[in-house]
N, C-alpha and C. Protein backbone atom coordinates (compact mmCIF):
# COMPACT_ATOMS: atom_id res chain seq x y z
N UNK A 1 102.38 83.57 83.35
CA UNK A 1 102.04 84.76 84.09
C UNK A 1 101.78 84.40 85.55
N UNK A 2 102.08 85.37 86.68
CA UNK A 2 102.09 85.30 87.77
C UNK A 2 100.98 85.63 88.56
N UNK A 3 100.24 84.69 89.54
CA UNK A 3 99.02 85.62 89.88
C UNK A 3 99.11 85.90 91.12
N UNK A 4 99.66 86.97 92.30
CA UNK A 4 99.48 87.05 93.38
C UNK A 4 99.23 87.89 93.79
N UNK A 5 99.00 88.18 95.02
CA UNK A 5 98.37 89.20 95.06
C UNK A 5 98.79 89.50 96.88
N UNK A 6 98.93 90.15 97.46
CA UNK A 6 99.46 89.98 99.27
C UNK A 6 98.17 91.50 100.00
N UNK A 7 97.81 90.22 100.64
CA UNK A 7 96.94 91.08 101.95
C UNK A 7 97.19 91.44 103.07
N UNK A 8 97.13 92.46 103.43
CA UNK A 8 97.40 93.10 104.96
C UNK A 8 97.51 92.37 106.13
N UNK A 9 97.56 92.60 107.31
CA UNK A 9 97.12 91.46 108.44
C UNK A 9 95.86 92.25 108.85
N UNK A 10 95.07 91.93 109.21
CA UNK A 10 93.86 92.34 109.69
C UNK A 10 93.82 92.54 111.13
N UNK A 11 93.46 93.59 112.02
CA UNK A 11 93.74 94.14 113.29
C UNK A 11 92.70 93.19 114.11
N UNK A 12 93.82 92.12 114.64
CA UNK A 12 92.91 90.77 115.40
C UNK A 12 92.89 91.63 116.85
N UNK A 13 93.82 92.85 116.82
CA UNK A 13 93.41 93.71 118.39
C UNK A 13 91.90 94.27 118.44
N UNK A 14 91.02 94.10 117.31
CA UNK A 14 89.87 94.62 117.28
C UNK A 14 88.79 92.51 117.57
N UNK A 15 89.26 91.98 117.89
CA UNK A 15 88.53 90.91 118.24
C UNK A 15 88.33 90.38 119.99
N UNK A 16 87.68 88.97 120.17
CA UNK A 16 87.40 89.03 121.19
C UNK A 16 88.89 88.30 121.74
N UNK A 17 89.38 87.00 121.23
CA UNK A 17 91.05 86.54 121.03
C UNK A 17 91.37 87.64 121.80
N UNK A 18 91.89 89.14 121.65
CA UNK A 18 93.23 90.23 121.81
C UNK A 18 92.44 90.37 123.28
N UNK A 19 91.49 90.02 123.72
CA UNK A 19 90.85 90.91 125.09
C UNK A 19 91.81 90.96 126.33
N UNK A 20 92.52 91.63 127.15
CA UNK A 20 93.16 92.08 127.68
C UNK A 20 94.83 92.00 127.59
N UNK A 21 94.97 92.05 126.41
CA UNK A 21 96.10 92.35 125.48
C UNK A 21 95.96 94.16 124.99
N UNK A 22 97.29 94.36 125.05
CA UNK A 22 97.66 95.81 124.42
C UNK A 22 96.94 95.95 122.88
N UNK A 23 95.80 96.67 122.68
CA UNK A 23 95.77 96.24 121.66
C UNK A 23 96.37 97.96 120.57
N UNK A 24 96.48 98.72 121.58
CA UNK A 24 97.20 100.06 120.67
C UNK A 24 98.89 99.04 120.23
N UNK A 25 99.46 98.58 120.83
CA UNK A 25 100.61 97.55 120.83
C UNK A 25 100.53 96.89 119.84
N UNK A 26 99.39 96.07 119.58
CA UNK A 26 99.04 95.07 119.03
C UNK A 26 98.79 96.06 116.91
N UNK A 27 98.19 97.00 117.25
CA UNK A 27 97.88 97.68 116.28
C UNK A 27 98.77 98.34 115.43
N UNK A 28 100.03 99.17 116.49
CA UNK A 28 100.96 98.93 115.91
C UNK A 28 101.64 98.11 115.49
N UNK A 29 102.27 97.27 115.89
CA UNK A 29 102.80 96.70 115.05
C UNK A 29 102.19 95.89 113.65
N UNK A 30 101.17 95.95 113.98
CA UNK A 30 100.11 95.22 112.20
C UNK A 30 100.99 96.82 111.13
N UNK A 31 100.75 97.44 111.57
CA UNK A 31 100.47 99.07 110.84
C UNK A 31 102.29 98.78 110.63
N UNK A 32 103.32 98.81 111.09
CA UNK A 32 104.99 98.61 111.00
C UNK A 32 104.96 97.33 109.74
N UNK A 33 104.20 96.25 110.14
CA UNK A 33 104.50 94.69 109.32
C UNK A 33 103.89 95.18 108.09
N UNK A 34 102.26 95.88 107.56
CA UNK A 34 101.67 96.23 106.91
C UNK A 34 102.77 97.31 105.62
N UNK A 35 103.45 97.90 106.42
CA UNK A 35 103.64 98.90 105.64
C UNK A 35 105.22 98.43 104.93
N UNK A 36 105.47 97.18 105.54
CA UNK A 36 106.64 96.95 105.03
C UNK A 36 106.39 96.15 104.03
N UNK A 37 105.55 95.44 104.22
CA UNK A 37 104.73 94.51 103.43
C UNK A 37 104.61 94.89 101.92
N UNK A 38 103.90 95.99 102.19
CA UNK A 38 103.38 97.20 100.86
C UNK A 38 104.22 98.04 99.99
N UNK A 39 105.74 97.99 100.93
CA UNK A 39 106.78 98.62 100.21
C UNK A 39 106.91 97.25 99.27
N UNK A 40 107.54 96.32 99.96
CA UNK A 40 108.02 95.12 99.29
C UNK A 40 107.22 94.79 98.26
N UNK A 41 105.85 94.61 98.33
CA UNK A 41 105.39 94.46 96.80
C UNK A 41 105.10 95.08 95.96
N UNK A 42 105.55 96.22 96.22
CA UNK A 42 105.43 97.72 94.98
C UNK A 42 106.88 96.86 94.19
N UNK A 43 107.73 96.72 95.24
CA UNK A 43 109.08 96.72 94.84
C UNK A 43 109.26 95.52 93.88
N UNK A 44 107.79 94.20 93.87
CA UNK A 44 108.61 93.44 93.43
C UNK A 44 107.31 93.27 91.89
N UNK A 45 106.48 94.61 92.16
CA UNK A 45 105.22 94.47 90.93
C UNK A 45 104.03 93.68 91.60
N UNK A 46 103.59 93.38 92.82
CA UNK A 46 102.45 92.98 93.01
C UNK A 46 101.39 93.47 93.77
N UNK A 47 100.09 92.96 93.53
CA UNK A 47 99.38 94.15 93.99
C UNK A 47 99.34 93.47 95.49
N UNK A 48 99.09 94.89 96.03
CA UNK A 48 98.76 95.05 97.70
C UNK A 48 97.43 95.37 97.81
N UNK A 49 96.75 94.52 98.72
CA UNK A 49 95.27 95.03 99.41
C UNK A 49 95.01 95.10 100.81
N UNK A 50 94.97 96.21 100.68
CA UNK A 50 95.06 96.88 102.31
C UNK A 50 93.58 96.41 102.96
N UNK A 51 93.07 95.28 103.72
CA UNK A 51 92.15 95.22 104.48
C UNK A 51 91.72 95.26 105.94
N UNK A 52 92.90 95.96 106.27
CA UNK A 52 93.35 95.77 108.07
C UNK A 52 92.05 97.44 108.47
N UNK A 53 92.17 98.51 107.79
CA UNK A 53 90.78 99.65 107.53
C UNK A 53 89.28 98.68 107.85
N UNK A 54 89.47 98.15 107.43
CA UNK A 54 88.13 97.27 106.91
C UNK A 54 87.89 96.39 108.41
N UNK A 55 88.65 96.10 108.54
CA UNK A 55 89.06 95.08 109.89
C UNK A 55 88.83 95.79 110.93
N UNK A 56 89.50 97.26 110.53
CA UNK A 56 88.79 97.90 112.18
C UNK A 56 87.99 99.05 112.15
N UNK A 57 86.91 98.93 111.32
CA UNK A 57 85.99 99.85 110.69
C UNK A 57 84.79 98.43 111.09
N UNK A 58 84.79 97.34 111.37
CA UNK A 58 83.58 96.65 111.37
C UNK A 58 83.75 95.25 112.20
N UNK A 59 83.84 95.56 113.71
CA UNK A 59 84.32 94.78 114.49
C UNK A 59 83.25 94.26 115.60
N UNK A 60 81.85 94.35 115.00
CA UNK A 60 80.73 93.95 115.67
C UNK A 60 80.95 92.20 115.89
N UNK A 61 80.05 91.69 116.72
CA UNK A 61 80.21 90.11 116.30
C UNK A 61 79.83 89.34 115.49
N UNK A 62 79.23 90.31 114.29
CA UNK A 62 78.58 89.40 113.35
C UNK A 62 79.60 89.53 112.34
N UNK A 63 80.51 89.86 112.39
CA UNK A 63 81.83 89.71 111.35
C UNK A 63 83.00 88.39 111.74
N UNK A 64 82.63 88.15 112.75
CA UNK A 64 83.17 86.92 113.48
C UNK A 64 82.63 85.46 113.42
N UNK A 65 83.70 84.53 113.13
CA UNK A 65 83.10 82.95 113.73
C UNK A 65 83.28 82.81 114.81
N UNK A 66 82.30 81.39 115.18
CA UNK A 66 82.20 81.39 116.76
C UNK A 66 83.66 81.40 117.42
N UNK A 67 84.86 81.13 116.92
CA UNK A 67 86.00 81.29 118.16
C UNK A 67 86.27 82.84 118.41
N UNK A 68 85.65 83.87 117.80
CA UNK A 68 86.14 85.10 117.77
C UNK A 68 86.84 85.66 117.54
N UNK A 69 87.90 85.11 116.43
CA UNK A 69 88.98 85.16 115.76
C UNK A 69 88.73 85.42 114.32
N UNK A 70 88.47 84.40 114.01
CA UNK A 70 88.84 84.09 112.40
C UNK A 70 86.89 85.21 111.78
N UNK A 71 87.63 85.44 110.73
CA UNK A 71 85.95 86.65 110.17
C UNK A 71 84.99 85.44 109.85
N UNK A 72 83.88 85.88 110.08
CA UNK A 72 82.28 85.43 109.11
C UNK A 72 82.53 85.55 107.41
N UNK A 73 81.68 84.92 106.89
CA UNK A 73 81.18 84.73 105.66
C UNK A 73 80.40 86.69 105.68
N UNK A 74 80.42 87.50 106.13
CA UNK A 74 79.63 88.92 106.57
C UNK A 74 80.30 89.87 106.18
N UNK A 75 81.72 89.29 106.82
CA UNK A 75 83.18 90.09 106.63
C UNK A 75 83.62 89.93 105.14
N UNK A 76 83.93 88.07 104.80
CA UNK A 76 84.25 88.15 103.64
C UNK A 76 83.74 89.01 102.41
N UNK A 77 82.66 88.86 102.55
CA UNK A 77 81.85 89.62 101.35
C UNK A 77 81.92 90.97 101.34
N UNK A 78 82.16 91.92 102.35
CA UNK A 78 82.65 93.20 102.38
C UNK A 78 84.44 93.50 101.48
């Protein structure tokens, strides 16, 4: 049996990294890659988990490690 499972990209335009970067630009295209993403694993039986919502629903700095990129142990657990 197969175990996989494919996650979203998470909207790094909501971090400190994207700061004077397009980040409506940046957002789209997560939302274009995301959704192709989500077709493809309907298509091939695996589950999709959409966490890129999540990503830009809680973009304080305590969801962040110190490079301002990569999430906290704060984030994970959400």
């Amino acid at each position: 049996m197969r175990k996989v499972i494919v996650l979203s990209i998470p909207d790094w335009g909501k971090t400190t990294f994207a700061k004077g970067q397009n980040i409506q630009q940046i957002a789209s295209k997560i939302d274009t890659f995301n959704s192709i993403a989500k077709e493809e694993s309907k298509k091939m039986n695996v589950v999709f988990i959409d966490i890129t919502e999540l990503t830009r629903n809680n973009a304080d700095a305590s969801m962040f490690a110190i490079d301002g990129l990569h999430y906290s142990g704060v984030m994970h657990r959400l």
